[in-house]
PDB file of N, CA and C in Angstrom:
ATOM      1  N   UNK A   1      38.455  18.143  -5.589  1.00  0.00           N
ATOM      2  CA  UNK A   1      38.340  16.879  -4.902  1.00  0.00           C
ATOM      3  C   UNK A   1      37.104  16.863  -3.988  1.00  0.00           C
ATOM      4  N   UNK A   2      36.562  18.106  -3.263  1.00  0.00           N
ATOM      5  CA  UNK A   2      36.153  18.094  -2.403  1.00  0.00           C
ATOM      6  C   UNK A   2      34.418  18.026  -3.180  1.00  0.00           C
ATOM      7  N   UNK A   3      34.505  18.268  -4.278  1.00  0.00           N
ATOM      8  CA  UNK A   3      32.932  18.468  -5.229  1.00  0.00           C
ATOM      9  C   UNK A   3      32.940  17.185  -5.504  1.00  0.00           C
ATOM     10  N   UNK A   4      34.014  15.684  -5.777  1.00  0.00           N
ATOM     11  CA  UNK A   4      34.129  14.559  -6.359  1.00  0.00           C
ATOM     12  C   UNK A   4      33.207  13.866  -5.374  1.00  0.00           C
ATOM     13  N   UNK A   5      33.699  14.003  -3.877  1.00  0.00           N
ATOM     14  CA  UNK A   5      33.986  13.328  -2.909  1.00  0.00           C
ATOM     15  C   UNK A   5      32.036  13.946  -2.325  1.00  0.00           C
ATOM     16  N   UNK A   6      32.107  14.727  -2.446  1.00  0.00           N
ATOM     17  CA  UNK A   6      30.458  15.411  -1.842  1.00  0.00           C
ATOM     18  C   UNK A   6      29.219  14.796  -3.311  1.00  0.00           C
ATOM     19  N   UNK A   7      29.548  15.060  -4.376  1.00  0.00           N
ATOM     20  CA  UNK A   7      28.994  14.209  -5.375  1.00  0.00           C
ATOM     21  C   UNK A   7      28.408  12.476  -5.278  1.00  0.00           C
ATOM     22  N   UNK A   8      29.808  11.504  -5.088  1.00  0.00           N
ATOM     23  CA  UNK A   8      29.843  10.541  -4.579  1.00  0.00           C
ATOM     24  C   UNK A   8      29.269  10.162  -3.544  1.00  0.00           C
ATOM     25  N   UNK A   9      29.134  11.062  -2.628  1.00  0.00           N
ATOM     26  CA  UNK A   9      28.243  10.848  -1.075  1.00  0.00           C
ATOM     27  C   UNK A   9      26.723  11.261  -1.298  1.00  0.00           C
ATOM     28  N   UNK A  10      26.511  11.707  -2.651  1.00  0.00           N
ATOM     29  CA  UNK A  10      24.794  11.854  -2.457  1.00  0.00           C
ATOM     30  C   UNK A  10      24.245  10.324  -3.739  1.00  0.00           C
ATOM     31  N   UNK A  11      25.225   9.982  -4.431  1.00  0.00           N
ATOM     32  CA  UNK A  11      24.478   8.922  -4.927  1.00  0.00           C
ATOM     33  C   UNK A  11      23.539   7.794  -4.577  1.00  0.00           C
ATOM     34  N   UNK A  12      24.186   7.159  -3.356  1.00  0.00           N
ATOM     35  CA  UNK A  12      23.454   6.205  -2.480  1.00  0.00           C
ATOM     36  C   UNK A  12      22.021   7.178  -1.862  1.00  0.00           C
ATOM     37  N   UNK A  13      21.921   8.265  -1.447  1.00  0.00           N
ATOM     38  CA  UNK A  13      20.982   8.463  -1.346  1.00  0.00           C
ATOM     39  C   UNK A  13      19.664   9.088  -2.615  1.00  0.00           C
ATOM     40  N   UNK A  14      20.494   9.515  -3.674  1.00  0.00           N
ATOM     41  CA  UNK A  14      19.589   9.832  -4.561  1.00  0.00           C
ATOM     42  C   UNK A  14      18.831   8.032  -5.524  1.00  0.00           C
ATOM     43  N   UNK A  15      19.815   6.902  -5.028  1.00  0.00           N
ATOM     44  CA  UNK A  15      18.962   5.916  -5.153  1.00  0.00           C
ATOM     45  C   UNK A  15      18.254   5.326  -4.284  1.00  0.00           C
ATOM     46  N   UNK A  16      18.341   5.419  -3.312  1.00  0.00           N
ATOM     47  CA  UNK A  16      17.239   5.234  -2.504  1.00  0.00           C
ATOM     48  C   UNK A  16      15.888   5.519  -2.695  1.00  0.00           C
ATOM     49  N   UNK A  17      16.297   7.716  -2.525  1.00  0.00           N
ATOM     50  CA  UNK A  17      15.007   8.249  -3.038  1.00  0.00           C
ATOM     51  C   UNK A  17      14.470   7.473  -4.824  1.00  0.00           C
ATOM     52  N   UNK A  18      15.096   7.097  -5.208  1.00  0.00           N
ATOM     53  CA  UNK A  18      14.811   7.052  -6.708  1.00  0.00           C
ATOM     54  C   UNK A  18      13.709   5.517  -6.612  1.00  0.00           C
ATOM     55  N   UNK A  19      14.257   4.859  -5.732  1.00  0.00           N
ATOM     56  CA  UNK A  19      13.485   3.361  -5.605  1.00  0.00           C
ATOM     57  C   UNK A  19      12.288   3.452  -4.124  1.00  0.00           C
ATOM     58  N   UNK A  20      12.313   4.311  -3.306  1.00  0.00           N
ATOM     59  CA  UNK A  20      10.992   4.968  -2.205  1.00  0.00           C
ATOM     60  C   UNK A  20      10.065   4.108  -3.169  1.00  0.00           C
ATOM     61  N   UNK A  21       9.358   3.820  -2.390  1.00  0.00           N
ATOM     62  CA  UNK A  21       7.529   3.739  -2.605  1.00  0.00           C
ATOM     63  C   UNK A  21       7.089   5.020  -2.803  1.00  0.00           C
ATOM     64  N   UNK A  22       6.091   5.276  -3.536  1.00  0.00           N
ATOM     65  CA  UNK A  22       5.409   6.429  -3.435  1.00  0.00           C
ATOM     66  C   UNK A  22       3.719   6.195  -2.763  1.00  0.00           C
ATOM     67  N   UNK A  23       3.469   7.373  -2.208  1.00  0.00           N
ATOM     68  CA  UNK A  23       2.095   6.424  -1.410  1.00  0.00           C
ATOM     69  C   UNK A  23       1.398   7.707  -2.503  1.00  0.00           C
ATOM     70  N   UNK A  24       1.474   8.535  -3.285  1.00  0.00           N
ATOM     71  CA  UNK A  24       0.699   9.466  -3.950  1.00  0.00           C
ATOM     72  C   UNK A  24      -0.132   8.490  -5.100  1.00  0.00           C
ATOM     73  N   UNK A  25       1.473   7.348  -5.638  1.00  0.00           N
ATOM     74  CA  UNK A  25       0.800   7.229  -6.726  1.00  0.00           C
ATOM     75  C   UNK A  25       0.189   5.532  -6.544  1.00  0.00           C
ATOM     76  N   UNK A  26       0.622   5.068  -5.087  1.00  0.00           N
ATOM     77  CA  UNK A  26      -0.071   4.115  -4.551  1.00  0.00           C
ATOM     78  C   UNK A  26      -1.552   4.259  -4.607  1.00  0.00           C
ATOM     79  N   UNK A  27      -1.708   6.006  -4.135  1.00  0.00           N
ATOM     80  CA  UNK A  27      -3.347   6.162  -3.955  1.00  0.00           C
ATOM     81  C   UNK A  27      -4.276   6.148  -5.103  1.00  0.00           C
ATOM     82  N   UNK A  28      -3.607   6.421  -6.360  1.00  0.00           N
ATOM     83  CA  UNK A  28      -4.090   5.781  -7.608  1.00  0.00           C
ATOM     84  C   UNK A  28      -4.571   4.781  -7.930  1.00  0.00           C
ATOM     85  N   UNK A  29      -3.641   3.894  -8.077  1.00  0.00           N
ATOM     86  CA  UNK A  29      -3.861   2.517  -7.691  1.00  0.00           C
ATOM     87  C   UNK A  29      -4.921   1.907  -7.205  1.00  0.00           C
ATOM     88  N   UNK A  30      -4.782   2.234  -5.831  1.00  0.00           N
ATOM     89  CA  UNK A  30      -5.902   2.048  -4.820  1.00  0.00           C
ATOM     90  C   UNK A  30      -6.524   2.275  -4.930  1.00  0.00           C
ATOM     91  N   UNK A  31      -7.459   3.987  -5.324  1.00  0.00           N
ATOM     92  CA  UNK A  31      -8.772   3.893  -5.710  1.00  0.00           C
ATOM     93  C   UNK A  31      -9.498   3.487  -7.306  1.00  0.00           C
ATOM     94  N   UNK A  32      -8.272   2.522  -7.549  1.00  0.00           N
ATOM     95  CA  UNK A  32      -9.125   2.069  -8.948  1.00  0.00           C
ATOM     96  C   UNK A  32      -9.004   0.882  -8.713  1.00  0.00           C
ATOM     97  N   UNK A  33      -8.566  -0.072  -7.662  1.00  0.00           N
ATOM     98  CA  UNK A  33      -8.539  -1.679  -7.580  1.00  0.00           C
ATOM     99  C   UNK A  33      -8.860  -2.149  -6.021  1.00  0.00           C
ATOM    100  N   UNK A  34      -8.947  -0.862  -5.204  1.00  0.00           N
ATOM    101  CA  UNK A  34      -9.224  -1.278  -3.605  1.00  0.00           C
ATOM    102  C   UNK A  34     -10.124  -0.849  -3.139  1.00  0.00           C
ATOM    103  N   UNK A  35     -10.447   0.592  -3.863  1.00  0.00           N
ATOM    104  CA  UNK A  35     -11.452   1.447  -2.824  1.00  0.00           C
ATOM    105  C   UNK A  35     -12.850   1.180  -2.894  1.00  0.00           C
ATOM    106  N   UNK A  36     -13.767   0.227  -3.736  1.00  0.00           N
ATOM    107  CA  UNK A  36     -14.711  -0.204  -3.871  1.00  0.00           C
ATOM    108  C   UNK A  36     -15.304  -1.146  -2.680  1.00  0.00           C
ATOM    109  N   UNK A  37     -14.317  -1.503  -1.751  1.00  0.00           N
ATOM    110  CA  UNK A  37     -14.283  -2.653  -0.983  1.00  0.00           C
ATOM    111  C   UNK A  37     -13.990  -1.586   0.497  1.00  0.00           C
ATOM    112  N   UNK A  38     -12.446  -1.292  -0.003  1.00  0.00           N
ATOM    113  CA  UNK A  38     -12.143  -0.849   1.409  1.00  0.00           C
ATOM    114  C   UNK A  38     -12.463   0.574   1.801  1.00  0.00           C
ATOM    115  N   UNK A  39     -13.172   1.412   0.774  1.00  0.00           N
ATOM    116  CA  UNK A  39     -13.400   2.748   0.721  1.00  0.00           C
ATOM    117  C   UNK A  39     -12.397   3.496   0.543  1.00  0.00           C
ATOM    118  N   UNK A  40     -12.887   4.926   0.308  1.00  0.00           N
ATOM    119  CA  UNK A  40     -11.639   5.655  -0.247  1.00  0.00           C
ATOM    120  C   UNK A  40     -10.816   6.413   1.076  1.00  0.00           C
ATOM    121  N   UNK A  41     -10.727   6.049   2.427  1.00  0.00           N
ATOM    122  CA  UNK A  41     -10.217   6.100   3.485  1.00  0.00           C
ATOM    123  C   UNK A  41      -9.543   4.919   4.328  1.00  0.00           C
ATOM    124  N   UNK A  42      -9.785   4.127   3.629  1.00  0.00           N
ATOM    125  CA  UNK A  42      -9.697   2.791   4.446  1.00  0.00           C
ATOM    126  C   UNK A  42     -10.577   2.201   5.492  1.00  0.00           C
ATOM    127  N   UNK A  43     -11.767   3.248   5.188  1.00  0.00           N
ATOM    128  CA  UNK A  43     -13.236   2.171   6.076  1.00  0.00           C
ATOM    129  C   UNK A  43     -13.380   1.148   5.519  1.00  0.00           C
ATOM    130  N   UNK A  44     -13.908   0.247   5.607  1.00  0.00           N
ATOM    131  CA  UNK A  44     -14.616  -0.647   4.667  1.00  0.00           C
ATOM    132  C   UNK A  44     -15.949  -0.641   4.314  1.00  0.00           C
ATOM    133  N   UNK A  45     -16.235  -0.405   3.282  1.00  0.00           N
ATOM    134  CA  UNK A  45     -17.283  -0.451   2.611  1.00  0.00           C
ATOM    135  C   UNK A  45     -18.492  -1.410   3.529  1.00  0.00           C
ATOM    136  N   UNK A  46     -19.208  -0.819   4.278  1.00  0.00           N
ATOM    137  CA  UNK A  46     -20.198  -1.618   4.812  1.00  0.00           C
ATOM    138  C   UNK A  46     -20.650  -2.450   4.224  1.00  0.00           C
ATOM    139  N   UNK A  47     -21.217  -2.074   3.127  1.00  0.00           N
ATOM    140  CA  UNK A  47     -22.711  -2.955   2.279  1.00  0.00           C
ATOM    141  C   UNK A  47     -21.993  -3.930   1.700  1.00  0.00           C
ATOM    142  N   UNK A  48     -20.647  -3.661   1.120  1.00  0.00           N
ATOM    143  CA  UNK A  48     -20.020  -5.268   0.369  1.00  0.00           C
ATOM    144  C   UNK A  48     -19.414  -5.853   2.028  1.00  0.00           C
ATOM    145  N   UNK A  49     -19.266  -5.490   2.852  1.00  0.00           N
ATOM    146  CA  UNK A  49     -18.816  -6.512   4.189  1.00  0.00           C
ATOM    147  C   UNK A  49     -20.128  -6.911   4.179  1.00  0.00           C
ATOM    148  N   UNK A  50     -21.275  -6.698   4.324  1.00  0.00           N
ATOM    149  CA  UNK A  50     -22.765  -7.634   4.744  1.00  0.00           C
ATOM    150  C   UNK A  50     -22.594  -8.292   3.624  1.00  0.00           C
ATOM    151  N   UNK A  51     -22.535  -7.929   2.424  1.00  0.00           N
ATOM    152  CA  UNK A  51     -23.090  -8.867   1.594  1.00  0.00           C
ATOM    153  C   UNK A  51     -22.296  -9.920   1.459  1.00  0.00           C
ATOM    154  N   UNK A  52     -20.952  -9.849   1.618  1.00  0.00           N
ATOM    155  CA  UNK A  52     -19.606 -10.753   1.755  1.00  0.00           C
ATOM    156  C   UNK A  52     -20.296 -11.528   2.921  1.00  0.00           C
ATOM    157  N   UNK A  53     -20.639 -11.387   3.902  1.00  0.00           N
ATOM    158  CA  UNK A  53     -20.809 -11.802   5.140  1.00  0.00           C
ATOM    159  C   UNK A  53     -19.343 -11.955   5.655  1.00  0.00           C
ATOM    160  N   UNK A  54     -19.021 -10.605   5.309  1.00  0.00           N
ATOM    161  CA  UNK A  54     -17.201 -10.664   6.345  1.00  0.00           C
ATOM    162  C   UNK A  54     -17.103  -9.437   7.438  1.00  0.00           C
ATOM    163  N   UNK A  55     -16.408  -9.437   8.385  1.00  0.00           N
ATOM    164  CA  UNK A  55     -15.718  -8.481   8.866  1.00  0.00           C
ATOM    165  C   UNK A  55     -14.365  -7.843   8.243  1.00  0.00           C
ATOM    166  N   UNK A  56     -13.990  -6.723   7.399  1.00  0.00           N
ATOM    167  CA  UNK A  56     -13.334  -6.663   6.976  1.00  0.00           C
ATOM    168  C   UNK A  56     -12.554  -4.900   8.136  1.00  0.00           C
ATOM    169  N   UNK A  57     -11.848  -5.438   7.824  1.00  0.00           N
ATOM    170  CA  UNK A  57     -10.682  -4.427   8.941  1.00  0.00           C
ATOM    171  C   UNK A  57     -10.218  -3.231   8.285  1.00  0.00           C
ATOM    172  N   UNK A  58     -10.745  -2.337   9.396  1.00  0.00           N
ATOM    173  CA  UNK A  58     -10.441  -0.781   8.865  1.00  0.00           C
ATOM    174  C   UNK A  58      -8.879  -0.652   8.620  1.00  0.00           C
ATOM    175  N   UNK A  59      -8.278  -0.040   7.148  1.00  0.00           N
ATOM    176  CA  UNK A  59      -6.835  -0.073   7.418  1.00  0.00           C
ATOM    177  C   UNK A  59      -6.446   0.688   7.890  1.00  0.00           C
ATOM    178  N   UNK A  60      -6.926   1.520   8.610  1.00  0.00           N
ATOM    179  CA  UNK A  60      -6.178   3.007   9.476  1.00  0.00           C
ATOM    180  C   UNK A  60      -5.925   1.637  11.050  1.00  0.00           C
ATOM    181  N   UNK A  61      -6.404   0.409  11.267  1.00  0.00           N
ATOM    182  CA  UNK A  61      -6.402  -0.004  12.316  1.00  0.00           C
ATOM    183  C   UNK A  61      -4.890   0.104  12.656  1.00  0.00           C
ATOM    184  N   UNK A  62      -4.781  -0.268  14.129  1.00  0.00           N
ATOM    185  CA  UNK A  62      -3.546  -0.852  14.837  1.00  0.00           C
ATOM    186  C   UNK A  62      -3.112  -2.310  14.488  1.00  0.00           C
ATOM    187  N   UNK A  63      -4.304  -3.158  14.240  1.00  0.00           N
ATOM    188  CA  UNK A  63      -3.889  -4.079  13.249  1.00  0.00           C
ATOM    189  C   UNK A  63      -3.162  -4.203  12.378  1.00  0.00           C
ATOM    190  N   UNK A  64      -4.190  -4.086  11.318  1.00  0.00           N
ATOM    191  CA  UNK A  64      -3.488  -3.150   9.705  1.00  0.00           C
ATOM    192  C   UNK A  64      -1.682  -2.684  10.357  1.00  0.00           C
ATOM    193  N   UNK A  65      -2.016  -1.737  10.585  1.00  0.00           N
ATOM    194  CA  UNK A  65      -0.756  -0.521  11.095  1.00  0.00           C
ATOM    195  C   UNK A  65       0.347  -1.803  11.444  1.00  0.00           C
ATOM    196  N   UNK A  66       0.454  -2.841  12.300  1.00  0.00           N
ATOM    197  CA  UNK A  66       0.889  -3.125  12.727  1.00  0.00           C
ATOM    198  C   UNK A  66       1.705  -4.370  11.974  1.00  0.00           C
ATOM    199  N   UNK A  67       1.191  -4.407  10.688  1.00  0.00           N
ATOM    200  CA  UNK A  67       1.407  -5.681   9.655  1.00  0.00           C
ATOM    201  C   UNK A  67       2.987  -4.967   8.476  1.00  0.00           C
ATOM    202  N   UNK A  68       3.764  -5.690   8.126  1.00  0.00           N
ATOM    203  CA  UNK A  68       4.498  -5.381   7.355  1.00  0.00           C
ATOM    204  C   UNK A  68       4.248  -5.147   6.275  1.00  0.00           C
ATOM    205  N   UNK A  69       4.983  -4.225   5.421  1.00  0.00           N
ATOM    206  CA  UNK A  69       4.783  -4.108   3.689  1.00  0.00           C
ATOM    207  C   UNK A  69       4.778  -5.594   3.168  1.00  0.00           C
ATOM    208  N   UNK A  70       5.134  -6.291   3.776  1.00  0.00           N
ATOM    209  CA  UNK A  70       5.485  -7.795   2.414  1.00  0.00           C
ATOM    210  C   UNK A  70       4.388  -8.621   2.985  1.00  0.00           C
ATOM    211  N   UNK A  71       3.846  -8.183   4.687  1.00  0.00           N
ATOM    212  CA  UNK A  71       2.516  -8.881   5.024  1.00  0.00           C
ATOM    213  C   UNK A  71       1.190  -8.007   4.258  1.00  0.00           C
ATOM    214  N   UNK A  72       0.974  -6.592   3.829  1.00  0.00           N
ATOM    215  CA  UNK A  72       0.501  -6.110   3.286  1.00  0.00           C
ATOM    216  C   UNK A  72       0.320  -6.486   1.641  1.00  0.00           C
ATOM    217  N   UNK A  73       1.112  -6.745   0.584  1.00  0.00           N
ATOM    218  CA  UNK A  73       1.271  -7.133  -0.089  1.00  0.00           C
ATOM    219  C   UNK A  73       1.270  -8.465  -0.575  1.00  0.00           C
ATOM    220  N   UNK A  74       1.629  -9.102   0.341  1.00  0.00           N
ATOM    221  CA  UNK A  74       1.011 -10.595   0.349  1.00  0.00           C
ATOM    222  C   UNK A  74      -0.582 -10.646   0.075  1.00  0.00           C
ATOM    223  N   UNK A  75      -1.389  -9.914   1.271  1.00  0.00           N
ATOM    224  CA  UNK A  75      -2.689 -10.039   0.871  1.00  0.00           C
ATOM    225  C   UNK A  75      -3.105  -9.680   0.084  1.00  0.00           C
ATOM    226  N   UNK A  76      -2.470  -8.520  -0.861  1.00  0.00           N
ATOM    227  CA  UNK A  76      -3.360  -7.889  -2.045  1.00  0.00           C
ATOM    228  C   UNK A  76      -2.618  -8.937  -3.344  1.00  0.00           C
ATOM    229  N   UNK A  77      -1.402  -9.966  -3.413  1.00  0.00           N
ATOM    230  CA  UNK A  77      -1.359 -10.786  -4.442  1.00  0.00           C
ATOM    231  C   UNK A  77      -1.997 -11.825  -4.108  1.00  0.00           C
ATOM    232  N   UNK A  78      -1.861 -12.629  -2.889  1.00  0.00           N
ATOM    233  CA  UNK A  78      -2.242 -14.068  -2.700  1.00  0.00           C
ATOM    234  C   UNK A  78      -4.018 -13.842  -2.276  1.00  0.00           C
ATOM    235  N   UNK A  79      -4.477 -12.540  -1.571  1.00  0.00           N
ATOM    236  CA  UNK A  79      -6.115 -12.438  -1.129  1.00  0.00           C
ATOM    237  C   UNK A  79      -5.861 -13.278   0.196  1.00  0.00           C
ATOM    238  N   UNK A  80      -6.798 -13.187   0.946  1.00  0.00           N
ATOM    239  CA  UNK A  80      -6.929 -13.611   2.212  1.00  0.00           C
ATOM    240  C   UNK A  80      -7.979 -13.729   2.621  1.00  0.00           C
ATOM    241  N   UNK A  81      -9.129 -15.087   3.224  1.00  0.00           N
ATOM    242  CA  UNK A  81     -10.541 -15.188   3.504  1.00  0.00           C
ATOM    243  C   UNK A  81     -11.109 -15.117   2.374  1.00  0.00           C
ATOM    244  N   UNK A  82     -12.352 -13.671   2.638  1.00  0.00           N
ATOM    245  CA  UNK A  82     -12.462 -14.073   1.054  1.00  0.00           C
ATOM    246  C   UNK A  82     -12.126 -13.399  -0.353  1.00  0.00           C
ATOM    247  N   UNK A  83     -11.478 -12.213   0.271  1.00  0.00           N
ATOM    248  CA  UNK A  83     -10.980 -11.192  -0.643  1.00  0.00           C
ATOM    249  C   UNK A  83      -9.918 -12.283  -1.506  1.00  0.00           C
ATOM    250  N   UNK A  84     -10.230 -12.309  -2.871  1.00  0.00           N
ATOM    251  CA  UNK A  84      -9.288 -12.526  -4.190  1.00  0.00           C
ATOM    252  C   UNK A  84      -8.058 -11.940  -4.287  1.00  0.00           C
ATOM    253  N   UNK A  85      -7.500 -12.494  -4.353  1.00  0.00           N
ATOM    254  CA  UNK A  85      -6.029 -11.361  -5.284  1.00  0.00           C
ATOM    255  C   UNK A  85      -6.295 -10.411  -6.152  1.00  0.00           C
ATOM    256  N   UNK A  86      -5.693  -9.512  -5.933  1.00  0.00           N
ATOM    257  CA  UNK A  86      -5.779  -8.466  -6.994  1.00  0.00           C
ATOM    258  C   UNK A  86      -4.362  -8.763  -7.791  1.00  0.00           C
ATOM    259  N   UNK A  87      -5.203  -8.956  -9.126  1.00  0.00           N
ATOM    260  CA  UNK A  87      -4.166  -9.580 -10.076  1.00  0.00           C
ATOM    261  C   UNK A  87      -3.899  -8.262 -10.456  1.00  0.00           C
ATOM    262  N   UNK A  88      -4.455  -6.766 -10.628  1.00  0.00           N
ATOM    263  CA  UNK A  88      -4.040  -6.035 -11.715  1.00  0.00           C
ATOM    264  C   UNK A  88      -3.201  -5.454 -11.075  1.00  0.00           C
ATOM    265  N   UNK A  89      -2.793  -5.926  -9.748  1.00  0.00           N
ATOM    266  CA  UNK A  89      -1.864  -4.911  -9.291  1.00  0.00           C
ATOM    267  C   UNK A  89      -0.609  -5.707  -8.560  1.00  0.00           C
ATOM    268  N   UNK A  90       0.626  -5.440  -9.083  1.00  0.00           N
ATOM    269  CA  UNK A  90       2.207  -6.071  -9.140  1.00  0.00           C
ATOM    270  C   UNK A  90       3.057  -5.522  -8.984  1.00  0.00           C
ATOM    271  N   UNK A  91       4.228  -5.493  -8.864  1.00  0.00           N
ATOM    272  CA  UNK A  91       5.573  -4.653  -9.178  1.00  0.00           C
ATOM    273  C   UNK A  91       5.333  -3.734  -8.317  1.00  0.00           C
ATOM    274  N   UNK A  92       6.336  -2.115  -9.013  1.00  0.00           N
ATOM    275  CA  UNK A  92       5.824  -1.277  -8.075  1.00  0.00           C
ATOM    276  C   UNK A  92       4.603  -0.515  -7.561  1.00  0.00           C
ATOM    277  N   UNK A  93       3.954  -1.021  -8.107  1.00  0.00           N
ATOM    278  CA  UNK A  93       2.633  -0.901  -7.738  1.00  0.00           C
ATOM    279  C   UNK A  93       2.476  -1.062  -6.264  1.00  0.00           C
ATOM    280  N   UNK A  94       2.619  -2.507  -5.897  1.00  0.00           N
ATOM    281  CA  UNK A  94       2.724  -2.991  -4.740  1.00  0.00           C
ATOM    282  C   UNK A  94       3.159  -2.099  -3.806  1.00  0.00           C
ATOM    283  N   UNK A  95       4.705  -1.729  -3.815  1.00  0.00           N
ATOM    284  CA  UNK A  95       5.550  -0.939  -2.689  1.00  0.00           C
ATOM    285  C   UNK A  95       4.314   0.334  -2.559  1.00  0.00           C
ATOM    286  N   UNK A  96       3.581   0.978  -4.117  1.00  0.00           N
ATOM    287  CA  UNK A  96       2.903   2.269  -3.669  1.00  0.00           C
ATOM    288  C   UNK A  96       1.977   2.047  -2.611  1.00  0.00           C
ATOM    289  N   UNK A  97       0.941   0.969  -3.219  1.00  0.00           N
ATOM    290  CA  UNK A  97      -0.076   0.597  -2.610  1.00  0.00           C
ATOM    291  C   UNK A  97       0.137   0.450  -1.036  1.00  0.00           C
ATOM    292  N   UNK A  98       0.739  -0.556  -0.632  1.00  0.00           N
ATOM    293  CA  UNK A  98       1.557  -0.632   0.718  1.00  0.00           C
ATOM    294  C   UNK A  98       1.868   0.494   1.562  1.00  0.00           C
ATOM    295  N   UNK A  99       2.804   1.418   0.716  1.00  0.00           N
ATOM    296  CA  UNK A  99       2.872   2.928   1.028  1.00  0.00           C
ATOM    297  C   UNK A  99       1.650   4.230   1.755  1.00  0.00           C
ATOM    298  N   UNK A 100       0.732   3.874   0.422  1.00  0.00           N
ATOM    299  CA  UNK A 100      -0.534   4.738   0.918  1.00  0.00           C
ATOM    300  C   UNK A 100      -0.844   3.990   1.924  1.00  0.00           C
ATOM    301  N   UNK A 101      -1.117   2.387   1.995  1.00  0.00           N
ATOM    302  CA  UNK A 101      -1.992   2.147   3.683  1.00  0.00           C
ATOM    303  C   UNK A 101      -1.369   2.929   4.427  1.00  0.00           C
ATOM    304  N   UNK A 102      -0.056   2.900   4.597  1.00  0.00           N
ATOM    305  CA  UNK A 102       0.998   3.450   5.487  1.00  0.00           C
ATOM    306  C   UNK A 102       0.348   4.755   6.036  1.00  0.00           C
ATOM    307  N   UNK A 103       0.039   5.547   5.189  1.00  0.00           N
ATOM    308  CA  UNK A 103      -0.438   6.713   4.853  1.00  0.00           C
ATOM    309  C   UNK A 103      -1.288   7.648   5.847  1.00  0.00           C
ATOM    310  N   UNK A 104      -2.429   6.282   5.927  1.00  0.00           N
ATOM    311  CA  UNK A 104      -3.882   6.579   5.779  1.00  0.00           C
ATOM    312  C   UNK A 104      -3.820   7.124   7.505  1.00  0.00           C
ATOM    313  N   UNK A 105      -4.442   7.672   7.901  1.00  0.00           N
ATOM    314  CA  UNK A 105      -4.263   8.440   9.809  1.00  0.00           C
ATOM    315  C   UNK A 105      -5.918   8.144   9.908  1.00  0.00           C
ATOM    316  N   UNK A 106      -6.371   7.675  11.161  1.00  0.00           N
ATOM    317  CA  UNK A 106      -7.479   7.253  11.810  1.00  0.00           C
ATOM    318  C   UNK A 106      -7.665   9.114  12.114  1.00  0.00           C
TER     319      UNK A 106
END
């Protein structure tokens, strides 16, 4: 009974872990659809901010930091200013992507 009952008590957490974001394979992701822009640290790419004529925000910021996964993700489907949507990236993709900003340490 006592193996039924200890069994049963790790399911909820082995789905949890099973549905986590991953920020490893977020960082994939990211440096094949973000890091051209935002760099592969989350600086931003100087030379495309001049040429954009934008200020674009370091994501290691307190800003950044301070924005939710679904406010994070919002900007990489819907774009924001003048950054486009990134169409190639959806689903769980998203939660990774989101994840690695999470990640990233100033």
């Amino acid at each position: 009974m006592r193996i039924i009952l200890a069994t049963l008590s790790l399911i909820p957490v082995a789905a949890v872990t099973a549905t986590a974001a991953d920020a490893k394979a977020g960082q994939a992701v990211y440096d094949k659809s973000c890091k051209s822009c935002h760099g592969p640290d989350g600086t931003p790419n100087a030379s495309v901010a001049k040429m954009m004529k934008v200020d674009m925000k370091d994501l290691k910021s307190a800003e950044v930091k301070a924005m939710s996964d679904d406010d994070v993700k919002k900007i990489v489907t819907e774009g924001k200013g003048k950054m486009k949507p990134v169409k190639t990236v959806s689903g769980a993709d998203l939660d990774n992507v989101a994840a690695y900003v999470r990640s990233l340490k100033k």
